[in-house]
Protein backbone atom coordinates (compact mmCIF):
# COMPACT_ATOMS: atom_id res chain seq x y z
CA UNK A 1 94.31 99.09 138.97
CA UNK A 2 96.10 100.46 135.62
CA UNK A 3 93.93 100.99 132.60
CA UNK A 4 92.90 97.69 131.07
CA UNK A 5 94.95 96.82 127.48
CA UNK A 6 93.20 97.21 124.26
CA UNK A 7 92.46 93.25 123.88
CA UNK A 8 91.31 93.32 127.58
CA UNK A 9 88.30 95.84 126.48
CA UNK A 10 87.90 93.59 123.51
CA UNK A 11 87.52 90.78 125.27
CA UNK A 12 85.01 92.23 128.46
CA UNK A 13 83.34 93.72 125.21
CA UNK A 14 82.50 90.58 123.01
CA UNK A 15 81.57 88.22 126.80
CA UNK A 16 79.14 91.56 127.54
CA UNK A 17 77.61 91.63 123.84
CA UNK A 18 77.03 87.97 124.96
CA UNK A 19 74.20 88.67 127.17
CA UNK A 20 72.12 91.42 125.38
CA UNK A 21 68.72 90.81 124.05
CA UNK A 22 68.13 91.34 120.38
CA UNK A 23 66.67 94.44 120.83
CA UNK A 24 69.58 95.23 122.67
CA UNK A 25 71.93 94.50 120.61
CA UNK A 26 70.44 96.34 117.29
CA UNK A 27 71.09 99.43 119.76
CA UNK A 28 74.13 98.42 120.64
CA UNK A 29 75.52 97.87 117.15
CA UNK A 30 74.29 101.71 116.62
CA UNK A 31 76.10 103.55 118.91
CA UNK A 32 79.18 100.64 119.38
CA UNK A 33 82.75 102.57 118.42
CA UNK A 34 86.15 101.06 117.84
CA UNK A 35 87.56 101.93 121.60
CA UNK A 36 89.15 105.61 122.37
CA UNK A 37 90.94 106.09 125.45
CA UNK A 38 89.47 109.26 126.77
CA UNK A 39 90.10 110.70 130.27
CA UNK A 40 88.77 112.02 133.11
CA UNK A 41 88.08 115.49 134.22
CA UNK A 42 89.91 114.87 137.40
CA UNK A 43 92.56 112.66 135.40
CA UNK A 44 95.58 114.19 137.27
CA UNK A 45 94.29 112.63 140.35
CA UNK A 46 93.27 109.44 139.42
CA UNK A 47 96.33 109.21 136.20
CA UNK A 48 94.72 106.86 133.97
CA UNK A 49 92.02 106.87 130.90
CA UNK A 50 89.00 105.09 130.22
CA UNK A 51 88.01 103.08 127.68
CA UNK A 52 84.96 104.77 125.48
CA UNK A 53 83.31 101.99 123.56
CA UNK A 54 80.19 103.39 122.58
CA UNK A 55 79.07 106.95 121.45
CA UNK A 56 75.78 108.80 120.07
CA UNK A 57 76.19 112.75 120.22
CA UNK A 58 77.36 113.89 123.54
CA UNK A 59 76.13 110.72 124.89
CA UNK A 60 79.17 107.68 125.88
CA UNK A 61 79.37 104.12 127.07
CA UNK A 62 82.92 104.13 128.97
CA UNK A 63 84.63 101.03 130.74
CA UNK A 64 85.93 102.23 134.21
CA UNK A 65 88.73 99.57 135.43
CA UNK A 66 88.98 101.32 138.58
CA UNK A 67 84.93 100.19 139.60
CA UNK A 68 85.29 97.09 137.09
CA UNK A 69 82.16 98.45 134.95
CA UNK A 70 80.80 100.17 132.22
CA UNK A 71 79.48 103.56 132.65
CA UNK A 72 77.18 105.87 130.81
CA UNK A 73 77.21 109.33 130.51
CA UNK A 74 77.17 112.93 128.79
CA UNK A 75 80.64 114.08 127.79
CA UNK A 76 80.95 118.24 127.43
CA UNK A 77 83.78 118.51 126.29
CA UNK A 78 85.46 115.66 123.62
CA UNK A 79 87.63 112.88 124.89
CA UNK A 80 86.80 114.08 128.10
CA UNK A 81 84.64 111.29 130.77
CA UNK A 82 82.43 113.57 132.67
CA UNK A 83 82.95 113.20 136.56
CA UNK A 84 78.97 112.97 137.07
CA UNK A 85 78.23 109.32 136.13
CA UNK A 86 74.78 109.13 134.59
CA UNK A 87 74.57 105.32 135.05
CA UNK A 88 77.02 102.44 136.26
CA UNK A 89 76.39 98.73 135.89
CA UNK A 90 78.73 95.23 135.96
CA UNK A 91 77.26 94.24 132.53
CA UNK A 92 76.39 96.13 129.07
CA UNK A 93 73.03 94.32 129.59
CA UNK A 94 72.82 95.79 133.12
CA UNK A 95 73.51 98.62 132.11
CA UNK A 96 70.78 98.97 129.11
CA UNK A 97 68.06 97.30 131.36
CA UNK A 98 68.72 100.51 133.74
CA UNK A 99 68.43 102.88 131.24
CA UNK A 100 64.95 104.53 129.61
CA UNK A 101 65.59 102.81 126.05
CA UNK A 102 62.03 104.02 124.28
CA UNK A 103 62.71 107.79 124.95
């Protein structure tokens, strides 16, 4: 699957905000960005970018069209996705239920 357009992201971006809690989406409205393509470490195998939508510090939110979901991880290096992928969920509000959110 190519790299989703810029009013795809939008779009999987506003439905996800849909479903987060209020809490959740204080947090959310934190750490949102305006979306960067970024890519991979491995990007000459794979070719295409990711969608970052969400950054604090090192810390990213990321869509990955390949797996169909978001992503969370630490990037190194900027505009780069790190190949270890912290967390991985179908939702934004899957993936902020997973994650330790009072640390």
């Amino acid at each position: 699957m190519a790299l989703v357009t810029e009013a795809q992201i939008r779009g999987l971006v506003l439905v996800a905000e849909g479903t987060l809690n209020p809490d959740q989406f204080a947090l959310w409205n934190t750490i949102r960005i305006e979306p960067e393509v970024w890519f991979g470490e491995d990007a000459q195998i794979h070719g295409i970018g990711f969608w970052v939508i969400a950054q604090e510090g090192a810390n990213i939110i990321w869509y990955d069209s390949l797996a169909e979901q978001f992503c969370a991880g630490t990037a190194d290096e900027p505009n780069t996705i790190p190949t270890d992928i912290v967390q991985a969920a179908r939702s934004l509000d899957g993936l902020f239920s997973s994650l330790d959110l009072d640390a």
